[in-house]
C-alpha atoms as a PDB file:
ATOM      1  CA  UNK A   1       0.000   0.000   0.000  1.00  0.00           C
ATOM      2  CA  UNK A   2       1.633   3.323  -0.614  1.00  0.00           C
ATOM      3  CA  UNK A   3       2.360   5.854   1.717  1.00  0.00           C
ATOM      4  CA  UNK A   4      -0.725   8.677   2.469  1.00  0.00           C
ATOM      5  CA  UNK A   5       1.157  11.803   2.841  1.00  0.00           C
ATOM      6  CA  UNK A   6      -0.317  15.326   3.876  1.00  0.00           C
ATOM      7  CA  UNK A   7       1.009  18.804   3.431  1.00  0.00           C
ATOM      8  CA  UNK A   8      -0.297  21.413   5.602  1.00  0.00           C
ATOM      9  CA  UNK A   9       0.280  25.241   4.240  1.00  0.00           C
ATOM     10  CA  UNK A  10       1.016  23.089   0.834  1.00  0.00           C
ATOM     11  CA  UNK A  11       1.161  27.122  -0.608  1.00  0.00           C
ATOM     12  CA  UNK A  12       1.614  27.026  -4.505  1.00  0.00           C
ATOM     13  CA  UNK A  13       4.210  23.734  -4.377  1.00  0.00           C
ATOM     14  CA  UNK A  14       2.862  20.681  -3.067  1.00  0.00           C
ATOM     15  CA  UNK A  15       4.921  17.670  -2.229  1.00  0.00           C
ATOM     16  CA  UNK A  16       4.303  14.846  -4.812  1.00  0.00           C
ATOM     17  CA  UNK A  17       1.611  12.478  -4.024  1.00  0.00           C
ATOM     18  CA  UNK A  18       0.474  14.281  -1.073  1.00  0.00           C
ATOM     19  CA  UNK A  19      -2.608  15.710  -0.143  1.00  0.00           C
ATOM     20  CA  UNK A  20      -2.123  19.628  -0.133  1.00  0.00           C
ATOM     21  CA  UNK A  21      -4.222  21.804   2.677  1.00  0.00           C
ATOM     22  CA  UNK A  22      -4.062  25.080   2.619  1.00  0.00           C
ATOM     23  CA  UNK A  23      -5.990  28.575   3.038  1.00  0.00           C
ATOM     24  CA  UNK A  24      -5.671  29.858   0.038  1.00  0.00           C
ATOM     25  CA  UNK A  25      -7.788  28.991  -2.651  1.00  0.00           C
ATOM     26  CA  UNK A  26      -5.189  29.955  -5.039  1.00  0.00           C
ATOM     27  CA  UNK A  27      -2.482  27.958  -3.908  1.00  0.00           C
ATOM     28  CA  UNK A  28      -2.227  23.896  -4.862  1.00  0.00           C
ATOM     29  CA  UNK A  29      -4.050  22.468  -2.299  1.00  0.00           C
ATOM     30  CA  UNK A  30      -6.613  19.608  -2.615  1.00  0.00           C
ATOM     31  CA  UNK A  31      -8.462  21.184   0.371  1.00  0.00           C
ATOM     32  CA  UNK A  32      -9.063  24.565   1.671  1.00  0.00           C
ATOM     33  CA  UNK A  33      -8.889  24.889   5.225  1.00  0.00           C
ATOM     34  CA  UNK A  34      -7.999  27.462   7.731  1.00  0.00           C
ATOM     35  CA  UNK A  35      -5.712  25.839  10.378  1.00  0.00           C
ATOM     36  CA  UNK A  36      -7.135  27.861  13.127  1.00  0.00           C
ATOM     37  CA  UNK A  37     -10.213  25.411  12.465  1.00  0.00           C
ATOM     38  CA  UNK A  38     -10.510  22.446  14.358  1.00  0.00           C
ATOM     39  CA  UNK A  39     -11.096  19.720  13.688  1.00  0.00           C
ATOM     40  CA  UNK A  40      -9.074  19.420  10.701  1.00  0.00           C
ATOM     41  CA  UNK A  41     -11.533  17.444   8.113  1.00  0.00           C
ATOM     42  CA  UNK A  42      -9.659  14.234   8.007  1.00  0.00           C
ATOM     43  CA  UNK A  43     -10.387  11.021   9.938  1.00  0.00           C
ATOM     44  CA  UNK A  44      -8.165  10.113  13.447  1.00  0.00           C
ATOM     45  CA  UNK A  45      -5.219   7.936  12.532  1.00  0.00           C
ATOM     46  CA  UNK A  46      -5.070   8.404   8.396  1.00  0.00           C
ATOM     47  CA  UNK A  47      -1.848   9.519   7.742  1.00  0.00           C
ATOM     48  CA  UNK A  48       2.106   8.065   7.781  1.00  0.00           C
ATOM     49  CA  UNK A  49       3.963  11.377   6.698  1.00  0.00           C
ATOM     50  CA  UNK A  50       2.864  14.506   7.690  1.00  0.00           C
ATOM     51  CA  UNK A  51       4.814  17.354   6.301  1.00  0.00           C
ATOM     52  CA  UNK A  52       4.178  21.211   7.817  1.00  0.00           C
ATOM     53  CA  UNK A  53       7.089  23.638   5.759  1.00  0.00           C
ATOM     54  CA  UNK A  54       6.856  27.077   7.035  1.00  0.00           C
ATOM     55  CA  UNK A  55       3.289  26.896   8.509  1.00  0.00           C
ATOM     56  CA  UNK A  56       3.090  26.434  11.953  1.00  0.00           C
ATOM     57  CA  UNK A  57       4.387  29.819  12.824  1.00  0.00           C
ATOM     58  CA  UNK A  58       1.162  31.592  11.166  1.00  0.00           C
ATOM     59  CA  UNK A  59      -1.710  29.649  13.764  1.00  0.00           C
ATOM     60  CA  UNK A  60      -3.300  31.073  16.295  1.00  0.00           C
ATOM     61  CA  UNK A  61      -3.414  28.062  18.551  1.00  0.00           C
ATOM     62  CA  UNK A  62      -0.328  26.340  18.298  1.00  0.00           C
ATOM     63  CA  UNK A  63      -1.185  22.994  20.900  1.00  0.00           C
ATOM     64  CA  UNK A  64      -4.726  22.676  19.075  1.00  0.00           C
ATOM     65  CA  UNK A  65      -2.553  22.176  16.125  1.00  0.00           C
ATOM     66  CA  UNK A  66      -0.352  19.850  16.722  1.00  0.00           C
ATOM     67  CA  UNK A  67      -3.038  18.130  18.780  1.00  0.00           C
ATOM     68  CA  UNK A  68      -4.800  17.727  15.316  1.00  0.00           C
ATOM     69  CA  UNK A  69      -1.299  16.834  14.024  1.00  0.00           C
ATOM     70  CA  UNK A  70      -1.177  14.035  16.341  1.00  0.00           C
ATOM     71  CA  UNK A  71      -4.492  13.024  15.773  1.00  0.00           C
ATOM     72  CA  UNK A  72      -4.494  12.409  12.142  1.00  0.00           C
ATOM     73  CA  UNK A  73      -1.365  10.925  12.142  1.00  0.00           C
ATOM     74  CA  UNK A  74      -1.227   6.960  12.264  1.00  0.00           C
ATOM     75  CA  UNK A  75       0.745   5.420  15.302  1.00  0.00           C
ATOM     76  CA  UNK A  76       4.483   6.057  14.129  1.00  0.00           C
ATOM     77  CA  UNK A  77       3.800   8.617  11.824  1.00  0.00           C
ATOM     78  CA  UNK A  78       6.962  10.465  10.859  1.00  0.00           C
ATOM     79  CA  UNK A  79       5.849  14.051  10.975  1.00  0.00           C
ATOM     80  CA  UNK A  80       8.508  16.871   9.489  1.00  0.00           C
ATOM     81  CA  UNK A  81       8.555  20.370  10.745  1.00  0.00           C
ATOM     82  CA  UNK A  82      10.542  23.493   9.614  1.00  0.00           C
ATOM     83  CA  UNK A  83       9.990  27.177  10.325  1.00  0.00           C
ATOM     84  CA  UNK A  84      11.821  30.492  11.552  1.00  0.00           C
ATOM     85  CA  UNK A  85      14.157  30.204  14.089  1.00  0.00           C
ATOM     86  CA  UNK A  86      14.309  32.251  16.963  1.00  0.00           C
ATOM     87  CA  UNK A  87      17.029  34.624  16.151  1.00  0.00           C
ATOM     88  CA  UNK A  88      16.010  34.634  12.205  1.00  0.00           C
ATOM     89  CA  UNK A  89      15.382  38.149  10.639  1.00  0.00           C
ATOM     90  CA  UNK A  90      12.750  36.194   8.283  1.00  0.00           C
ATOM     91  CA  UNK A  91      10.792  35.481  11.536  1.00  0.00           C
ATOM     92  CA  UNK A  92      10.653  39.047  12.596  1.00  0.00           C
ATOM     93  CA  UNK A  93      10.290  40.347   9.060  1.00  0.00           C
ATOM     94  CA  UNK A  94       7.341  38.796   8.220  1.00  0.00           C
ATOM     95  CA  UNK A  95       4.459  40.380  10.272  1.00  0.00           C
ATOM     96  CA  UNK A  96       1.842  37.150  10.129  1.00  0.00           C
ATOM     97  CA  UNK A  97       4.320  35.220  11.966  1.00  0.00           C
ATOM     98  CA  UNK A  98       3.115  34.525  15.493  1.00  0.00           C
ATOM     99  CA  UNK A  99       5.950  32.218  16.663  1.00  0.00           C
ATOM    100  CA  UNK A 100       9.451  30.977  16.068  1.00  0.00           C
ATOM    101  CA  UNK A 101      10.863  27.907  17.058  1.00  0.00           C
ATOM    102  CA  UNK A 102      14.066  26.985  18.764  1.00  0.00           C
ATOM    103  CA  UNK A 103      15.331  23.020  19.684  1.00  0.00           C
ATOM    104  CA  UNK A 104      12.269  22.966  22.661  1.00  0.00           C
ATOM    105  CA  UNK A 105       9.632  24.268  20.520  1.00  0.00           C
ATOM    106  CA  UNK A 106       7.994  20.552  20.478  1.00  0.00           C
ATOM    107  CA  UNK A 107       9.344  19.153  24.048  1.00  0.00           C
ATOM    108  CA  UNK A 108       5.706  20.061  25.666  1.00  0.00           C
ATOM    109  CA  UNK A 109       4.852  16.960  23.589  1.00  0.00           C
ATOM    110  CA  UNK A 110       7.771  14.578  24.061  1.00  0.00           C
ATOM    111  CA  UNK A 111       7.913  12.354  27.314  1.00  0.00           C
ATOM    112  CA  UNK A 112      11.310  12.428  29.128  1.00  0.00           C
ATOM    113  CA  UNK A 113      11.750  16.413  28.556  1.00  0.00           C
ATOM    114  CA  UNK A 114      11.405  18.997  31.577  1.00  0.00           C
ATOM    115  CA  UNK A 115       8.578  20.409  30.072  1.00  0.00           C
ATOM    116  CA  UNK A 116       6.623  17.447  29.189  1.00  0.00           C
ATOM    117  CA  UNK A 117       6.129  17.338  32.716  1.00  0.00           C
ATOM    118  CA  UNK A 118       3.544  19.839  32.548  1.00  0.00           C
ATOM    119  CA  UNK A 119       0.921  17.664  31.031  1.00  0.00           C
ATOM    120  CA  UNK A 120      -0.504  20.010  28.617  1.00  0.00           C
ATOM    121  CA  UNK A 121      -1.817  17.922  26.116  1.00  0.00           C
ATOM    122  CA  UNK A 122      -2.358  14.353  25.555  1.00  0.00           C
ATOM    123  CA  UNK A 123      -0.654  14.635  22.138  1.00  0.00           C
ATOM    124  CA  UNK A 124       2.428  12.489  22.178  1.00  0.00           C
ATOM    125  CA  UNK A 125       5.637  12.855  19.961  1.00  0.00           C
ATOM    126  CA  UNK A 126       8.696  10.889  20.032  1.00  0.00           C
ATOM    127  CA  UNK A 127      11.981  13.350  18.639  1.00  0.00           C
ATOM    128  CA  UNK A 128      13.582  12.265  15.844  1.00  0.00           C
ATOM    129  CA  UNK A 129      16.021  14.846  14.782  1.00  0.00           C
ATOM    130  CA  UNK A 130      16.358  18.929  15.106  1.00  0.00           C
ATOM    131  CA  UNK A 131      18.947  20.573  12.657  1.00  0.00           C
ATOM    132  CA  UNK A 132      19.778  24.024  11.944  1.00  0.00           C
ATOM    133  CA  UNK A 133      19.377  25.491   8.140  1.00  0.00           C
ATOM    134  CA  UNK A 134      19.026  21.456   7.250  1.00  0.00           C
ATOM    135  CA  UNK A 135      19.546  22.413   3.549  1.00  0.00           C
ATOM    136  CA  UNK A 136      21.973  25.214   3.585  1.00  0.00           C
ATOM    137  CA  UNK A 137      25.120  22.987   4.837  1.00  0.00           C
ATOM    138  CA  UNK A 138      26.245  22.571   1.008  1.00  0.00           C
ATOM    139  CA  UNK A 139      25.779  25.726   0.545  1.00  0.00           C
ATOM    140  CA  UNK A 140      28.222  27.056   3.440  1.00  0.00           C
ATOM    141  CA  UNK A 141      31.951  27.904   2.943  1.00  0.00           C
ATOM    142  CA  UNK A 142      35.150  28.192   5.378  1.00  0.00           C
ATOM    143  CA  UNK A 143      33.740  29.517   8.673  1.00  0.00           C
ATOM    144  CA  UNK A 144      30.297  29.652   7.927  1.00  0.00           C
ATOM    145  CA  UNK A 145      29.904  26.004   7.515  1.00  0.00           C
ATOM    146  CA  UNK A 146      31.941  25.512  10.686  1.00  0.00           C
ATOM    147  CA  UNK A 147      29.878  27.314  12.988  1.00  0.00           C
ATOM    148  CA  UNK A 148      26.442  26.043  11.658  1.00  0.00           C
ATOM    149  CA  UNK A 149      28.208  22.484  11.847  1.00  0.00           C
ATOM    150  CA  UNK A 150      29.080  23.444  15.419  1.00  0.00           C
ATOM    151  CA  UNK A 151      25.725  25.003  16.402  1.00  0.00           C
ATOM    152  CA  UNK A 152      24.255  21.755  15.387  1.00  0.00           C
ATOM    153  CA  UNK A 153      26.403  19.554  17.560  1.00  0.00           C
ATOM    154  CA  UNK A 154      25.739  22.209  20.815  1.00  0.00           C
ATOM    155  CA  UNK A 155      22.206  23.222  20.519  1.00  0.00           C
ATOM    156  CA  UNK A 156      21.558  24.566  24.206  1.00  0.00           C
ATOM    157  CA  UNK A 157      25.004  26.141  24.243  1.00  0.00           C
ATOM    158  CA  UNK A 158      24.324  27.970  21.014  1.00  0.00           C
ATOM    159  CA  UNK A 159      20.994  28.851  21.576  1.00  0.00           C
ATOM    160  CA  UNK A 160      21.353  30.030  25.018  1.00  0.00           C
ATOM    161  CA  UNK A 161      25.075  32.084  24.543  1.00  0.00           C
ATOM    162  CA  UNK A 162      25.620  32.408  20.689  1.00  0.00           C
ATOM    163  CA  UNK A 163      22.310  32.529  18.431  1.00  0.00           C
ATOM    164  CA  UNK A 164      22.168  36.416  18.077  1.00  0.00           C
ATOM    165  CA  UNK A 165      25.456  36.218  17.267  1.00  0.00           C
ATOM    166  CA  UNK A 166      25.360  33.584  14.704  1.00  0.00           C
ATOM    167  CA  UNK A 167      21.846  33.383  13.554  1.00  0.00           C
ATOM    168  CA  UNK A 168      20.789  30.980  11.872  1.00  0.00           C
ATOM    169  CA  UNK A 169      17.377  30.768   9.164  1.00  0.00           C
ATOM    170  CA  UNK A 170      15.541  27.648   9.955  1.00  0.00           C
ATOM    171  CA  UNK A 171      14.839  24.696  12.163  1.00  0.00           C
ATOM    172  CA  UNK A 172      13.849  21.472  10.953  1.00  0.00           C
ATOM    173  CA  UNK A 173      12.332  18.816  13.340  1.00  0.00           C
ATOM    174  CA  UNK A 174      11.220  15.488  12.560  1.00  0.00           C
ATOM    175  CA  UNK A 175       8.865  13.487  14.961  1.00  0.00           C
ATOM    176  CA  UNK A 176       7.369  10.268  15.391  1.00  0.00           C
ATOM    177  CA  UNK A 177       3.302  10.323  16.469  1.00  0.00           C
ATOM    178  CA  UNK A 178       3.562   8.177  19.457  1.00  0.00           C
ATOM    179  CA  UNK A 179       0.102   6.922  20.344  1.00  0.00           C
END
């Protein structure tokens, strides 16, 4: 059977064989939805790869939507994440953005972290990886390749001492639904 793949915030280029949700009525999608609506119109459990690029930033209710996330998802799901990071000046120049994301963004949801403690949601993740400007490596000279090599090795140094200093564009997260 092949894989069922959604795209949330699909915009105008949808991953291949996915189903695209989005807003905007002009972009690619295969359903128009607003996020901010819940439930999302899928059945519980439907999906193995759920991809959000550059989306989760823009809801209102963050929890509710990875709640839905987790929801839809099948048991083992891999889910992949990306959006601004923290110290990115594409997070603070876009002015629809209501969030950025640093290496904890998703730990509410992950048992074993500090904050998962808290109890906030019965959403479950299990962390698969967390990497800095994921595609930009190749891209990176001398230095520059150095220090995002290094700020990906020593995320709570960098991001507590260094990441106005160095900033970097984007954080990618994959996740496991864990149900």
């Amino acid at each position: 059977m092949a894989e069922k793949i959604l795209e949330l915030g699909c915009g105008f280029e949808k991953t291949p064989g996915a189903i695209g949700v989005d807003i905007n009525p002009r972009s690619a999608a295969d359903v128009i939805h607003d996020l901010d609506r819940f439930p999302y119109p899928f059945a519980d459990n439907q999906f193995d790869r759920i991809i959000c690029r550059e989306v989760l930033e823009h809801v209102n209710s963050f929890v509710r939507a990875v709640e839905e996330i987790w929801r839809i998802g099948r048991p083992g799901a891999s889910v992949e994440i990306s959006g601004p990071f923290m110290s990115s000046v594409n997070y603070f120049s876009d002015p629809t953005h209501k969030r950025a994301f640093n290496s904890r963004s998703f730990d509410y949801f992950i048992e074993g972290t500090k904050s998962f403690n808290y109890q906030y949601s019965l959403a479950r993740f299990r962390l698969l990886s967390v990497e800095y400007d994921k595609f930009e490596l190749q891209h990176r000279r001398g230095l520059n390749r150095w220090l995002l090599k290094w700020a990906n090795r020593n995320k709570q140094k960098y991001e507590n001492r260094y990441a106005f200093i160095y900033p970097v564009y984007t954080i990618y997260f994959e996740l496991a639904v864990v149900k």
